[in-house]
Protein backbone atom coordinates (compact mmCIF):
# COMPACT_ATOMS: atom_id res chain seq x y z
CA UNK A 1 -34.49 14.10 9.73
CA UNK A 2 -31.53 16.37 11.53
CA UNK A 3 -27.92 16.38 11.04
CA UNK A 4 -27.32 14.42 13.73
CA UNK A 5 -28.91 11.33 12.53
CA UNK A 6 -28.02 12.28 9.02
CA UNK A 7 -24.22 11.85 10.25
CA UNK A 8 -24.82 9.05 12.34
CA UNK A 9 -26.14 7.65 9.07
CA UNK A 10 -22.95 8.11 6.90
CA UNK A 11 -20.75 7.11 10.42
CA UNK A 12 -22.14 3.54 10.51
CA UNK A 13 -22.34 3.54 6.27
CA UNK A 14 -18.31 3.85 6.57
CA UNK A 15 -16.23 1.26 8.77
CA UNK A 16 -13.19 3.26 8.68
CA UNK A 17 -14.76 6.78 9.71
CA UNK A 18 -14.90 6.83 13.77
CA UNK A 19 -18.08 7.91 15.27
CA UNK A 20 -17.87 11.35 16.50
CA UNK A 21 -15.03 12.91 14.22
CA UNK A 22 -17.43 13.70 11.69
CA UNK A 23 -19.78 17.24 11.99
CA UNK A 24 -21.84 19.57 10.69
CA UNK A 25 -18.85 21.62 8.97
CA UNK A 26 -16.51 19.24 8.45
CA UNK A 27 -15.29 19.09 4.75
CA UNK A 28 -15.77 15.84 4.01
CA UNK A 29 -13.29 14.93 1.18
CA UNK A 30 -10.62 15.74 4.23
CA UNK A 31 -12.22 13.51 6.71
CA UNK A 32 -12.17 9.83 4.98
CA UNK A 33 -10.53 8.72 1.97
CA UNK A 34 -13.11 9.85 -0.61
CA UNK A 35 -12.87 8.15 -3.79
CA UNK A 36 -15.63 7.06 -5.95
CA UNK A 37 -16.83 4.63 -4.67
CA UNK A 38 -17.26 6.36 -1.32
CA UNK A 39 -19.23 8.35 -3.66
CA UNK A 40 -21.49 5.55 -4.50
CA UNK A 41 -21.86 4.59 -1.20
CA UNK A 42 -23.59 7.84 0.06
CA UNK A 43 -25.90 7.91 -2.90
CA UNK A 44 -26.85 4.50 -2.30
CA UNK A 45 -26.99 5.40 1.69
CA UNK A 46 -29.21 8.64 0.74
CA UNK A 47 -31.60 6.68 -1.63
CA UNK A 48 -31.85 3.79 0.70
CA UNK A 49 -33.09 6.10 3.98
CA UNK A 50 -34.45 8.94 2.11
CA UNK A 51 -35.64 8.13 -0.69
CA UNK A 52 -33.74 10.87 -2.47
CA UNK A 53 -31.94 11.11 -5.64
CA UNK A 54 -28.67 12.98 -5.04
CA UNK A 55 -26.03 12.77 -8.13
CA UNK A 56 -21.92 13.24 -8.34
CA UNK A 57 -22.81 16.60 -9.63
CA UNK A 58 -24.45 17.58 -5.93
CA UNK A 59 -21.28 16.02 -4.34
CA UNK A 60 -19.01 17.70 -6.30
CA UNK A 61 -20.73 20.46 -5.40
CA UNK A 62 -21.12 20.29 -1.86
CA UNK A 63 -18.02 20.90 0.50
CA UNK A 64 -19.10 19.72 4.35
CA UNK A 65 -21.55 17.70 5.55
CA UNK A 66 -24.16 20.05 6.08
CA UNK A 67 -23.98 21.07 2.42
CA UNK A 68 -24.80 17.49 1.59
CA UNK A 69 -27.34 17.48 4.33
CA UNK A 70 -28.96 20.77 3.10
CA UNK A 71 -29.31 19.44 -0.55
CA UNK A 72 -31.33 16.15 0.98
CA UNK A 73 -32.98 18.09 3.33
CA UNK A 74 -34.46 20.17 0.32
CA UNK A 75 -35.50 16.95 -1.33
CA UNK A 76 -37.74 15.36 1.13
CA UNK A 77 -41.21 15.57 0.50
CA UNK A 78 -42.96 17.19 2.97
């Protein structure tokens, strides 16, 4: 897993989000309307490829992408 994909991921998980305007540092509240259940939507998307358990807390929580990616990232087994 890398960012790239991990964005890729969400990109094609959102139809109105337009591949390429979302990175590493964007704050993603700012870049799509994010409403709950956006929210629901990338848990799903993260326990679907992943197989990891992320929760409204770690969202609320995070501020960009990478935040988001960084908490999966730390959840993977290895």
């Amino acid at each position: 897993m890398n960012i790239d994909t991990f964005i890729k991921q969400i990109e094609d998980e959102f139809d109105d989000l337009k591949p390429g305007v979302l990175k590493p540092d964007s704050i993603f509240r700012e870049v799509f309307e994010w409403n709950s259940i956006n929210a629901l939507i990338l848990i799903a998307m993260v326990k679907t490829e992943y197989d990891v358990t992320i929760s409204a807390d770690d969202l609320i929580k995070s501020k960009t992408v990478n935040d988001i990616y960084s908490r999966v990232a730390s959840r993977i087994e290895k």
